[in-house]
N, C-alpha and C. Protein backbone atom coordinates (compact mmCIF):
# COMPACT_ATOMS: atom_id res chain seq x y z
N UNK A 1 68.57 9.31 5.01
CA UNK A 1 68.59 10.65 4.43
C UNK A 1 68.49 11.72 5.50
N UNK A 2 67.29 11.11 6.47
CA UNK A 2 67.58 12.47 7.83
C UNK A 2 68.50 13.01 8.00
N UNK A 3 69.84 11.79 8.38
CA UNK A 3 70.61 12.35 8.61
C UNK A 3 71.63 12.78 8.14
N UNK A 4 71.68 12.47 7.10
CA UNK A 4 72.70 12.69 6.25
C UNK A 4 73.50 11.61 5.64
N UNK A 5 73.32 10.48 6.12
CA UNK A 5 74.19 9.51 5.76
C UNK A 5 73.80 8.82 4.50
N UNK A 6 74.78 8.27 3.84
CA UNK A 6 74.57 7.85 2.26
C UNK A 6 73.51 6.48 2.20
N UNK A 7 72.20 6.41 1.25
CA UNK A 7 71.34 5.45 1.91
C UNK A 7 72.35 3.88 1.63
N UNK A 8 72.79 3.83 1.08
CA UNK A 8 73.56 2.38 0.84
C UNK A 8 74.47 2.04 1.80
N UNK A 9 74.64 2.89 3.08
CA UNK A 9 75.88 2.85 4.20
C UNK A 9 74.33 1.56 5.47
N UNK A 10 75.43 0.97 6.26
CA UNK A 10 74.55 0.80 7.39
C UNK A 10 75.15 1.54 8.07
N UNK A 11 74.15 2.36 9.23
CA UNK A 11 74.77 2.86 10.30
C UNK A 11 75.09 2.44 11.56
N UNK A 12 75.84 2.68 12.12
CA UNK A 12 76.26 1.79 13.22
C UNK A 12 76.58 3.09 14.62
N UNK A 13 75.61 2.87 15.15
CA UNK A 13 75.85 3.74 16.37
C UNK A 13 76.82 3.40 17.69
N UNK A 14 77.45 4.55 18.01
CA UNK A 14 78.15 4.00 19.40
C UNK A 14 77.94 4.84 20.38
N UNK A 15 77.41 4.23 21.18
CA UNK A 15 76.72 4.68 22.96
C UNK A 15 75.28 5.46 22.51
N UNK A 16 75.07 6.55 23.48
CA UNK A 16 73.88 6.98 23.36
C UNK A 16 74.14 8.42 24.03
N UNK A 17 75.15 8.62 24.76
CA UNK A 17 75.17 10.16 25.09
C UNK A 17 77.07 10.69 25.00
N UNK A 18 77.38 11.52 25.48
CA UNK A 18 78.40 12.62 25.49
C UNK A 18 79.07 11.92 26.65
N UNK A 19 78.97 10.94 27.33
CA UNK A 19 79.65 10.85 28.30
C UNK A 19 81.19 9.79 28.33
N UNK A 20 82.30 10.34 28.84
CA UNK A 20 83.70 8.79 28.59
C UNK A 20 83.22 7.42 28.60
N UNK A 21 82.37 7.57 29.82
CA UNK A 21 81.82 6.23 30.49
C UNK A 21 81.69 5.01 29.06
N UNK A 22 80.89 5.96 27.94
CA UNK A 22 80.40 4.90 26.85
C UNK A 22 81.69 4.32 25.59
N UNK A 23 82.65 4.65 26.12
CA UNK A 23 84.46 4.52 25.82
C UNK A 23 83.99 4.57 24.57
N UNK A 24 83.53 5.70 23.76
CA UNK A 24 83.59 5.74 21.83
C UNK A 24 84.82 5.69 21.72
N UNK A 25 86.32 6.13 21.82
CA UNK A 25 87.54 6.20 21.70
C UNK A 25 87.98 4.39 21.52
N UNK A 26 87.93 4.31 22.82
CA UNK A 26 88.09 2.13 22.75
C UNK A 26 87.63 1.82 21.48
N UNK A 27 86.05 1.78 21.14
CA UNK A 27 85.27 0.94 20.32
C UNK A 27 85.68 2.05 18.76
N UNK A 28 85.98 2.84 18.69
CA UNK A 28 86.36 3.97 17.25
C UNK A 28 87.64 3.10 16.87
N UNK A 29 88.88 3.21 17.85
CA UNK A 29 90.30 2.71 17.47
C UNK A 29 90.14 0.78 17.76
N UNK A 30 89.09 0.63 17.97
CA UNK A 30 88.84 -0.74 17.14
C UNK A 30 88.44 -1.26 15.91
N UNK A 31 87.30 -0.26 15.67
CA UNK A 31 86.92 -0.34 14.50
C UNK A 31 87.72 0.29 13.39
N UNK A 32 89.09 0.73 13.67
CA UNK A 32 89.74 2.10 12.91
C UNK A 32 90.91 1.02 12.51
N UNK A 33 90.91 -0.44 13.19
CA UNK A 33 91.77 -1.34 12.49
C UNK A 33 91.36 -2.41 11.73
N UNK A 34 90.16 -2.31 11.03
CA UNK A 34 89.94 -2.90 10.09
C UNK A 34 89.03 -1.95 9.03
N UNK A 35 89.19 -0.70 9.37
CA UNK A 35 88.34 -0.02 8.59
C UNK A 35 88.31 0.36 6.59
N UNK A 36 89.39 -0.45 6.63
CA UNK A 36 89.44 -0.38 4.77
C UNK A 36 88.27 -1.68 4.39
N UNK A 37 87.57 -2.08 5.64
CA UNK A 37 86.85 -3.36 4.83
C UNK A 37 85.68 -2.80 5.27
N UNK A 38 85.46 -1.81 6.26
CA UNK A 38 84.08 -1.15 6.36
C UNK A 38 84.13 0.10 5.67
N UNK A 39 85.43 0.81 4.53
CA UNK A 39 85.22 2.17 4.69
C UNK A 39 83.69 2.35 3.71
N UNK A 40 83.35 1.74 3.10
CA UNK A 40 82.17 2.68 2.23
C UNK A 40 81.04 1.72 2.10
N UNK A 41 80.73 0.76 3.44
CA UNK A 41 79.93 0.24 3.64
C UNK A 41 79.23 0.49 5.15
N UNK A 42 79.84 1.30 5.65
CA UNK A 42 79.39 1.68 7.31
C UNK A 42 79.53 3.29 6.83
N UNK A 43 78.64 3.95 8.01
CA UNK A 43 78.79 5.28 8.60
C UNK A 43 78.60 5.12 9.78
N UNK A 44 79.50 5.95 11.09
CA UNK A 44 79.55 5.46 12.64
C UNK A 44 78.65 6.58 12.87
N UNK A 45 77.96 6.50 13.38
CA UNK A 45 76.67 7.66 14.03
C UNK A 45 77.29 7.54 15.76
N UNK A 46 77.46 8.98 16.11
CA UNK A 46 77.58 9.42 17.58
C UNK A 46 76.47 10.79 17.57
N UNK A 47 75.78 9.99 18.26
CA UNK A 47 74.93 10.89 19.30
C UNK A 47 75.54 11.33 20.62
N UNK A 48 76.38 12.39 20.77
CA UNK A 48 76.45 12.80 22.24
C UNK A 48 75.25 13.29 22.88
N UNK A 49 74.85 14.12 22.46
CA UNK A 49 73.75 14.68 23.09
C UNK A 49 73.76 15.69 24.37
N UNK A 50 74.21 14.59 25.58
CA UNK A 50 74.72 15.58 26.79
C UNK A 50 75.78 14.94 27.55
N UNK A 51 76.39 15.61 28.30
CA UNK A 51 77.49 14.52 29.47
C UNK A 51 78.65 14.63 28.69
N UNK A 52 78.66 15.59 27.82
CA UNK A 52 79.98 15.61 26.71
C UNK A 52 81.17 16.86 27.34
N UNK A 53 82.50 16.74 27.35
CA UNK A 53 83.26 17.91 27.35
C UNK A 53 83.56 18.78 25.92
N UNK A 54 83.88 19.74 25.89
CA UNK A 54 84.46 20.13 24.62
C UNK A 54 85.57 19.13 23.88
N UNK A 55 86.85 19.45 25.11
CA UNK A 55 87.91 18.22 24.55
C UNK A 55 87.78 16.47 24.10
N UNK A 56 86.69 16.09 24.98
CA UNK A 56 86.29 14.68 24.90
C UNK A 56 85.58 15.10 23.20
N UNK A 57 84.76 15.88 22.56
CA UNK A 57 84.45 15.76 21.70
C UNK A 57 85.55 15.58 20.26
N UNK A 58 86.56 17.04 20.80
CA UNK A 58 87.91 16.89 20.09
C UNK A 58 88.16 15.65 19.87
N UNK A 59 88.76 15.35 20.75
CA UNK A 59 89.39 13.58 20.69
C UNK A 59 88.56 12.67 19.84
N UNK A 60 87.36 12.54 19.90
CA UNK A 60 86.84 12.02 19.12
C UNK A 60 86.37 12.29 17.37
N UNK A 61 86.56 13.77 17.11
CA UNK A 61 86.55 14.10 16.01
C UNK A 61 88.20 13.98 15.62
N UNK A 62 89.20 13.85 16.19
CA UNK A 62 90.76 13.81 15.77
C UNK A 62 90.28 12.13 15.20
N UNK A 63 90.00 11.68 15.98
CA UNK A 63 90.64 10.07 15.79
C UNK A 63 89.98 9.94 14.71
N UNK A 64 88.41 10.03 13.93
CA UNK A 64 87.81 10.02 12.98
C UNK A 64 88.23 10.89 11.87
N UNK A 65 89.01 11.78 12.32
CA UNK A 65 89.29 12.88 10.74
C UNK A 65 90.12 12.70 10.00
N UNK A 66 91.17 11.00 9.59
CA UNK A 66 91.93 10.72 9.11
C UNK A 66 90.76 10.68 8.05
N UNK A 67 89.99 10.15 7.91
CA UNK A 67 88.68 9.80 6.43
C UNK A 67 88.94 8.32 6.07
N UNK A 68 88.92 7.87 7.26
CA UNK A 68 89.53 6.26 7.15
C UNK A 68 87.67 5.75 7.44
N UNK A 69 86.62 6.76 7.92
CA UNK A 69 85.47 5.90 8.07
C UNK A 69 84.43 6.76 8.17
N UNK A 70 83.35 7.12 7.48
CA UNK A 70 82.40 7.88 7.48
C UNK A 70 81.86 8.13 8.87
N UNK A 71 81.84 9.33 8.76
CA UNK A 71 80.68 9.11 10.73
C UNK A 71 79.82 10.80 10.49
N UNK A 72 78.89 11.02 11.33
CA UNK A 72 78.08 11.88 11.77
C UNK A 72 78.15 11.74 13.11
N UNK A 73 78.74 13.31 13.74
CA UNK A 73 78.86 13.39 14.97
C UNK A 73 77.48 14.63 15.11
N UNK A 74 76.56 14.34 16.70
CA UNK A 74 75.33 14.79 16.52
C UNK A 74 75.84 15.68 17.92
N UNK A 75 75.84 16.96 18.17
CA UNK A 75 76.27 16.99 19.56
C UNK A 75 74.55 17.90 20.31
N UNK A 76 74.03 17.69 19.38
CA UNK A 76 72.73 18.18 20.30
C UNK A 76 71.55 17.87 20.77
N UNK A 77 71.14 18.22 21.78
CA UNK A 77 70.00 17.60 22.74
C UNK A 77 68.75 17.56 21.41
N UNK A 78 68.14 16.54 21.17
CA UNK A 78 67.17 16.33 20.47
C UNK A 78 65.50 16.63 20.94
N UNK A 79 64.71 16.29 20.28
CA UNK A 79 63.22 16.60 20.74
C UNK A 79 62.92 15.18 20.40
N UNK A 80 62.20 14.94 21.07
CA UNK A 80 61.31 13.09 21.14
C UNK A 80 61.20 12.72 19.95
N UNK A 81 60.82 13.50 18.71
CA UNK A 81 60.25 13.26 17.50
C UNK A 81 61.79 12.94 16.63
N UNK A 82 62.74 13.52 16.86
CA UNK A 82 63.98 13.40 16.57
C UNK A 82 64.70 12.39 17.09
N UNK A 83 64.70 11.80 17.93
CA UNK A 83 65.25 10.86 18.99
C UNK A 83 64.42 9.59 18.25
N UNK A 84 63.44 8.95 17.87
CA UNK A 84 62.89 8.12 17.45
C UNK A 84 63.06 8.54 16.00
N UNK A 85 63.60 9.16 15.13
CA UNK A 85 63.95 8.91 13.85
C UNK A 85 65.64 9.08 13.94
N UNK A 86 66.59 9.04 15.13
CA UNK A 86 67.55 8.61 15.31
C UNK A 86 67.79 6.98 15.52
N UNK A 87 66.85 7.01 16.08
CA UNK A 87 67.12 5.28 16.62
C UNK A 87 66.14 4.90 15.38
N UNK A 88 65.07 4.85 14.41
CA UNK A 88 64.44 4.10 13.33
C UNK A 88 66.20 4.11 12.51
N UNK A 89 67.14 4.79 12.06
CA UNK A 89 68.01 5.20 11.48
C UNK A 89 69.67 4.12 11.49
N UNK A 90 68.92 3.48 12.91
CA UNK A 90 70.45 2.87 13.44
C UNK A 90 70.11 2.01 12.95
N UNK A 91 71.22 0.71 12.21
CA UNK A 91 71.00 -0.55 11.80
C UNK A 91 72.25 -0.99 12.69
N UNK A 92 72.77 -0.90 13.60
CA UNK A 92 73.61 -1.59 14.53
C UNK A 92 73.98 -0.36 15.65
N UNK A 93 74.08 -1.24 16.95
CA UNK A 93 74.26 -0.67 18.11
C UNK A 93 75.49 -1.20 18.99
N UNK A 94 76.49 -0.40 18.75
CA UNK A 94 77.73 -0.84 19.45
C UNK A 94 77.24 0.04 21.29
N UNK A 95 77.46 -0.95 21.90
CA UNK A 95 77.01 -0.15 23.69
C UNK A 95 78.80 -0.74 23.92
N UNK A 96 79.12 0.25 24.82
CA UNK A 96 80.64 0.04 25.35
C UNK A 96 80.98 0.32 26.98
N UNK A 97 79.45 0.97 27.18
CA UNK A 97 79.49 1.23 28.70
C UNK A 97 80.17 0.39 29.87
N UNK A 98 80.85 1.86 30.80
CA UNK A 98 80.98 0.52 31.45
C UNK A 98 80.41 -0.17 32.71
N UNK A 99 79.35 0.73 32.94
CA UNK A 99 78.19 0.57 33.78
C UNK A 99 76.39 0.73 33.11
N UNK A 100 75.24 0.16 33.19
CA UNK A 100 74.04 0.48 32.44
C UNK A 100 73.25 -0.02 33.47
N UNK A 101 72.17 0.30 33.48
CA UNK A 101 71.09 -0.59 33.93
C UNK A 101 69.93 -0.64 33.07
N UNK A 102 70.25 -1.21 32.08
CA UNK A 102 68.61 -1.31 30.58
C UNK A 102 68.48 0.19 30.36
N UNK A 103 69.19 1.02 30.41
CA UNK A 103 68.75 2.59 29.82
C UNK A 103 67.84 2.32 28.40
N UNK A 104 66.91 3.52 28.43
CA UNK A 104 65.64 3.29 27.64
C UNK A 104 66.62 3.99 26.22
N UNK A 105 67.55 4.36 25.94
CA UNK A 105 68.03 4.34 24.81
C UNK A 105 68.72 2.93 23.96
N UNK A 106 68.42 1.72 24.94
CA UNK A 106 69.27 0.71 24.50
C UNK A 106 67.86 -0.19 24.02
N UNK A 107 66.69 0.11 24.79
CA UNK A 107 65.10 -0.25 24.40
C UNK A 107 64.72 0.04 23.46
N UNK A 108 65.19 1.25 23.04
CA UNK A 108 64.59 2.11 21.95
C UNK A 108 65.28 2.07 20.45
N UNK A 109 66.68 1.60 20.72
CA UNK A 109 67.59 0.94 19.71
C UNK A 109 66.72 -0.10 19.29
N UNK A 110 66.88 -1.23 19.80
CA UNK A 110 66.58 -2.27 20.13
C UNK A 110 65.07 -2.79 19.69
N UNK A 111 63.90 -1.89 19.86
CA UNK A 111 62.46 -1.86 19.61
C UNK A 111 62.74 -1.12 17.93
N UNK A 112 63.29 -0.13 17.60
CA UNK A 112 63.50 0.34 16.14
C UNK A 112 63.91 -0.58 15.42
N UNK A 113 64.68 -1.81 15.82
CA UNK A 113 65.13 -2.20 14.69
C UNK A 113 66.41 -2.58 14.33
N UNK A 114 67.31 -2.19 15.19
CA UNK A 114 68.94 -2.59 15.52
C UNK A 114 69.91 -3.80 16.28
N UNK A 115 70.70 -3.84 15.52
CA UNK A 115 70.98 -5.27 16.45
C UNK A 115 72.26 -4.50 16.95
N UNK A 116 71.87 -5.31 18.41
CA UNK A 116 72.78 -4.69 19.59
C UNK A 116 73.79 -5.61 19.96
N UNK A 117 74.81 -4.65 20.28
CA UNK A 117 76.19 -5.41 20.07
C UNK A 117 76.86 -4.65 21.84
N UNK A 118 76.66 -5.64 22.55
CA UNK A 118 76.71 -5.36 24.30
C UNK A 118 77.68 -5.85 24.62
N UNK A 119 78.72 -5.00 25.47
CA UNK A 119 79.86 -6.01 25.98
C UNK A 119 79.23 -7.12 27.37
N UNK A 120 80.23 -8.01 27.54
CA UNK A 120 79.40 -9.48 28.17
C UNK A 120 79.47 -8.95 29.67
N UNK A 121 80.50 -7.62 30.07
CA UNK A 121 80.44 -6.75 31.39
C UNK A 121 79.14 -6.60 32.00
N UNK A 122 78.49 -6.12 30.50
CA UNK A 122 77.18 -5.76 30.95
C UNK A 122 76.05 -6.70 31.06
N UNK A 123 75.28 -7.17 31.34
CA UNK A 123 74.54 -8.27 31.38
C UNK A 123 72.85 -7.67 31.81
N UNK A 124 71.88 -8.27 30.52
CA UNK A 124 71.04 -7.58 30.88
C UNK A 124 69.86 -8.99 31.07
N UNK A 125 69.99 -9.22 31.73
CA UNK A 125 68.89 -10.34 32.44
C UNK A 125 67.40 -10.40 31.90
N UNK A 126 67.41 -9.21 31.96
CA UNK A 126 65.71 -8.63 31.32
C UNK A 126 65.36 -9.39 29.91
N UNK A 127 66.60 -8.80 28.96
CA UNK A 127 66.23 -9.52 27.61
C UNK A 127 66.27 -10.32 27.92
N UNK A 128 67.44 -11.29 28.83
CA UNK A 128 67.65 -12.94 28.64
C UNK A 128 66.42 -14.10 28.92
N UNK A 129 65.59 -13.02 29.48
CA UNK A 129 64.30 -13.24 30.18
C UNK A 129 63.15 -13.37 29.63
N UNK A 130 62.97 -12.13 28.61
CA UNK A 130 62.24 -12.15 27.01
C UNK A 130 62.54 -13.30 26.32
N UNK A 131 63.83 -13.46 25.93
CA UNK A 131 64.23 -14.04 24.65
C UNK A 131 64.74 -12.87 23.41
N UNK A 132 65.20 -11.35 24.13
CA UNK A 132 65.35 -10.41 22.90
C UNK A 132 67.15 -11.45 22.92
N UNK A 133 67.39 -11.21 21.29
CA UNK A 133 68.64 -11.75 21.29
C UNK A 133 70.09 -10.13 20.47
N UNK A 134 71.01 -10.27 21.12
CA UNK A 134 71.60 -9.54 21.35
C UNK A 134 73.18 -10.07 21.32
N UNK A 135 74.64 -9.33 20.62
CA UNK A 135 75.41 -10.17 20.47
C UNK A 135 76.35 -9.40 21.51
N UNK A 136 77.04 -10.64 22.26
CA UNK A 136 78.19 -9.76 23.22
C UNK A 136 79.22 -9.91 23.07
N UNK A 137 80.26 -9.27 23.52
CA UNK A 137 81.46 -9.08 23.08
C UNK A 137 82.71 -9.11 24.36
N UNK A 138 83.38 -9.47 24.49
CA UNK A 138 84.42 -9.82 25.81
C UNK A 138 85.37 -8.78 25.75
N UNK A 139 86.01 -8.23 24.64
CA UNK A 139 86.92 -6.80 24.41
C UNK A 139 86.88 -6.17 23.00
N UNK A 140 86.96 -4.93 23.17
CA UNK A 140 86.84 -4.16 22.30
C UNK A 140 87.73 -4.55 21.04
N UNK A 141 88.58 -5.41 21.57
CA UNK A 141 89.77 -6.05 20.18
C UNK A 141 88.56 -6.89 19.32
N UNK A 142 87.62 -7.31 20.06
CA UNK A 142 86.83 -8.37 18.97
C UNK A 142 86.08 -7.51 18.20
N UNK A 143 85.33 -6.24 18.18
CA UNK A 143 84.46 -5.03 17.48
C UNK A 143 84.83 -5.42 16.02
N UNK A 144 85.63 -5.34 15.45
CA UNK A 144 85.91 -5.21 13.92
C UNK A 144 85.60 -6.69 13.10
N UNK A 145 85.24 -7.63 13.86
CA UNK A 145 85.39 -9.13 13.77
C UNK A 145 83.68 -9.26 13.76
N UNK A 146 83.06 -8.64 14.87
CA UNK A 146 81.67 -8.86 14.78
C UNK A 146 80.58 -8.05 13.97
N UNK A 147 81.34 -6.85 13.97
CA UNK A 147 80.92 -6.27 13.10
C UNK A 147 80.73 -6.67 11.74
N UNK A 148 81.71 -7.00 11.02
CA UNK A 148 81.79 -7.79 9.67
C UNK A 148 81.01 -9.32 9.67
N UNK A 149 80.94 -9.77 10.70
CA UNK A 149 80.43 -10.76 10.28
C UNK A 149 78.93 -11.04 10.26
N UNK A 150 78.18 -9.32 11.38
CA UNK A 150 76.87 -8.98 10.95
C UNK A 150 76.90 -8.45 9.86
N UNK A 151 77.68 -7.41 8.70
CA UNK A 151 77.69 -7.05 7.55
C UNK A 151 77.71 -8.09 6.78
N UNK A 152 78.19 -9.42 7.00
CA UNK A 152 78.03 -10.46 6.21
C UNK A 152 77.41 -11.43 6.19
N UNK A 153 76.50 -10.86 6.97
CA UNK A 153 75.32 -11.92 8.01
C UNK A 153 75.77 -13.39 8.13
N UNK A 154 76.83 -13.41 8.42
CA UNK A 154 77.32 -14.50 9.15
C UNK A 154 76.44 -14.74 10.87
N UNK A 155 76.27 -13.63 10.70
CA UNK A 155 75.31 -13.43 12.40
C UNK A 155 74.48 -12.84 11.65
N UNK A 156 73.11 -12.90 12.25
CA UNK A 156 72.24 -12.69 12.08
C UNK A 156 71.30 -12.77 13.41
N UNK A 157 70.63 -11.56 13.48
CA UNK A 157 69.54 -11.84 14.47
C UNK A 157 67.93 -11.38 14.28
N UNK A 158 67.05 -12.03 14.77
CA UNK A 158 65.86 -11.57 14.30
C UNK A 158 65.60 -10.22 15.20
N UNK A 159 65.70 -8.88 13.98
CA UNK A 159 65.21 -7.62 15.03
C UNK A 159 63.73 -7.40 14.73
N UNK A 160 62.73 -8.27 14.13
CA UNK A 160 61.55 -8.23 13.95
C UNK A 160 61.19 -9.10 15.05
N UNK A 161 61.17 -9.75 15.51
CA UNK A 161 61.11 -10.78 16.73
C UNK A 161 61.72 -9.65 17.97
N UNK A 162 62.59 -9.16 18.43
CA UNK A 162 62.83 -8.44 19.19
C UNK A 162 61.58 -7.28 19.19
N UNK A 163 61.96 -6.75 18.56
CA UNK A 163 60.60 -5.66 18.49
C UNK A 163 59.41 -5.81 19.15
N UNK A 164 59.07 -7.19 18.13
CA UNK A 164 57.61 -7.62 18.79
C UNK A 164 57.64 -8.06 20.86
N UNK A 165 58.69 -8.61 20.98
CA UNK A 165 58.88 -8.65 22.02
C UNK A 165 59.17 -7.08 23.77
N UNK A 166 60.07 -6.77 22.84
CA UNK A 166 59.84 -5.07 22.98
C UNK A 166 58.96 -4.63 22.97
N UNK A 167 57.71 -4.50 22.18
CA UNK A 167 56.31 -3.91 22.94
C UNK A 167 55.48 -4.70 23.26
N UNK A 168 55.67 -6.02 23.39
CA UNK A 168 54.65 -6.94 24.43
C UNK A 168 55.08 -6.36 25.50
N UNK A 169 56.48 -6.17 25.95
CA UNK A 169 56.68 -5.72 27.31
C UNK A 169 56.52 -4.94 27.79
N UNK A 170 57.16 -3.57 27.19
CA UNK A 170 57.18 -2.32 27.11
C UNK A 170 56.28 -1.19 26.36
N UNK A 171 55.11 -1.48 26.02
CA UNK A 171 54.42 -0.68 25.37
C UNK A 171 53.63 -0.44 26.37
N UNK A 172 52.85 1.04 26.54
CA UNK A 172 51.45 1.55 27.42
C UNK A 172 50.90 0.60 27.62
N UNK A 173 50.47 -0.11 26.29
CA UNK A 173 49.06 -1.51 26.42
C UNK A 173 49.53 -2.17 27.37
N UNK A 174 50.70 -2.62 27.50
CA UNK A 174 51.66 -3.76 28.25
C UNK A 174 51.54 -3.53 29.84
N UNK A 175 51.58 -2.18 29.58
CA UNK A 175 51.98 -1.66 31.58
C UNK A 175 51.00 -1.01 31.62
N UNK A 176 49.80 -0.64 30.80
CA UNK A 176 49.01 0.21 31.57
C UNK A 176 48.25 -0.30 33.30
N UNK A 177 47.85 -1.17 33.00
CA UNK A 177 47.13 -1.73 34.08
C UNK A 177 48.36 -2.00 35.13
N UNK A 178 49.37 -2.19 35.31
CA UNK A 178 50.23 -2.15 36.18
C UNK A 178 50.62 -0.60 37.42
N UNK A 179 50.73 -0.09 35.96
CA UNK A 179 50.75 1.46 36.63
C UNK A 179 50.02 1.99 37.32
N UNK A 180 48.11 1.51 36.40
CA UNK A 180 47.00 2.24 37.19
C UNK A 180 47.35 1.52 39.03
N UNK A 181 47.66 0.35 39.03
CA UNK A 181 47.43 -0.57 39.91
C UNK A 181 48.34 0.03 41.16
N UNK A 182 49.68 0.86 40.64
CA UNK A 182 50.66 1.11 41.68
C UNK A 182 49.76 2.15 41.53
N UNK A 183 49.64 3.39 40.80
CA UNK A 183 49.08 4.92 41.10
C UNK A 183 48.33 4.70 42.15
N UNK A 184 47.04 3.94 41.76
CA UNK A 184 45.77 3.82 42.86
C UNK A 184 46.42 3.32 43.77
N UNK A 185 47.05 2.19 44.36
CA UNK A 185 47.98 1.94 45.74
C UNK A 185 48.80 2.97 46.73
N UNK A 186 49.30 3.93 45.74
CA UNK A 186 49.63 5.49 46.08
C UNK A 186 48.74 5.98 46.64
N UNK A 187 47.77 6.20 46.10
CA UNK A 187 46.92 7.10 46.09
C UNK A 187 45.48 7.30 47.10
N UNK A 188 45.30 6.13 47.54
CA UNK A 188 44.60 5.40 48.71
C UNK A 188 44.63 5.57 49.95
């Protein structure tokens, strides 16, 4: 309801900021060829946020304005409190980047509650390391294929198990004593 999207839609986010790098265009005109089987069961959520051009936004509102697929385009810098009822909001995370290193928007997906859908380019060792489980993808031709078959939970992943894993690692409690440990080493 925050955001507008119809509560019976899942939302499915793609990237996390305004920038080409996160190719929404690639992963949109993938999903834009099977979209009579997602039209009124998905809404695509884009958060640009920042790193966006005017025209790069164009392009991306052209390719979506046939009404072939619900979406909410967000183009503004959020406040923390907003940013965590963006990501509680996502029920799937398309990442298309073509460079990352664990950006804390893919944590924060990921710890809310979303199952993340990573191309296999990217490789994040960290989860593989946890055990967070995460589905990857080899080209953007496969998007419309995996998608449906998490809508049909043909895949399935535990994002309650991720989570929990997500703040064993990453929570204050988790790193506090780490931090104090580098500060005071600083600080000495």
């Amino acid at each position: 309801k925050w955001l507008g999207a119809e509560e019976d839609t899942i939302t499915v986010a793609i990237g996390y900021n305004g920038s080409d790098a996160q190719q929404h265009l690639k992963i949109i005109c993938s999903l834009k060829k099977q979209a009579e089987k997602f039209k009124d069961r998905i809404t695509i959520l884009i958060h640009l946020g920042y790193g966006f051009s005017e025209d790069y936004v164009e392009q991306i509102e052209e390719m979506l304005s046939d009404g072939c697929m619900k979406y909410i385009l967000l183009k503004e810098m959020m406040p923390l409190e907003d940013v965590a009822k963006l990501r509680s909001a996502t029920d799937i995370m398309i990442h298309g980047q073509t460079t990352d290193a664990l950006s804390g928007s893919i944590r924060e997906a990921v710890f809310a509650g979303a199952v993340l859908i990573n191309p296999e380019w990217i490789k994040y060792r960290e989860f593989e390391r946890l055990g967070i489980e995460y589905i990857e993808y080899s080209s953007f031709d496969e998007l419309s294929d995996v998608l449906e078959k998490i809508i049909n939970k043909e895949i399935v992943i535990n994002t309650e198990k991720n989570a929990e894993l997500m703040f064993s690692e990453y929570s204050w409690d988790s790193v506090y004593e780490d931090w104090m440990r580098i500060f005071n080493e600083r600080t000495d």
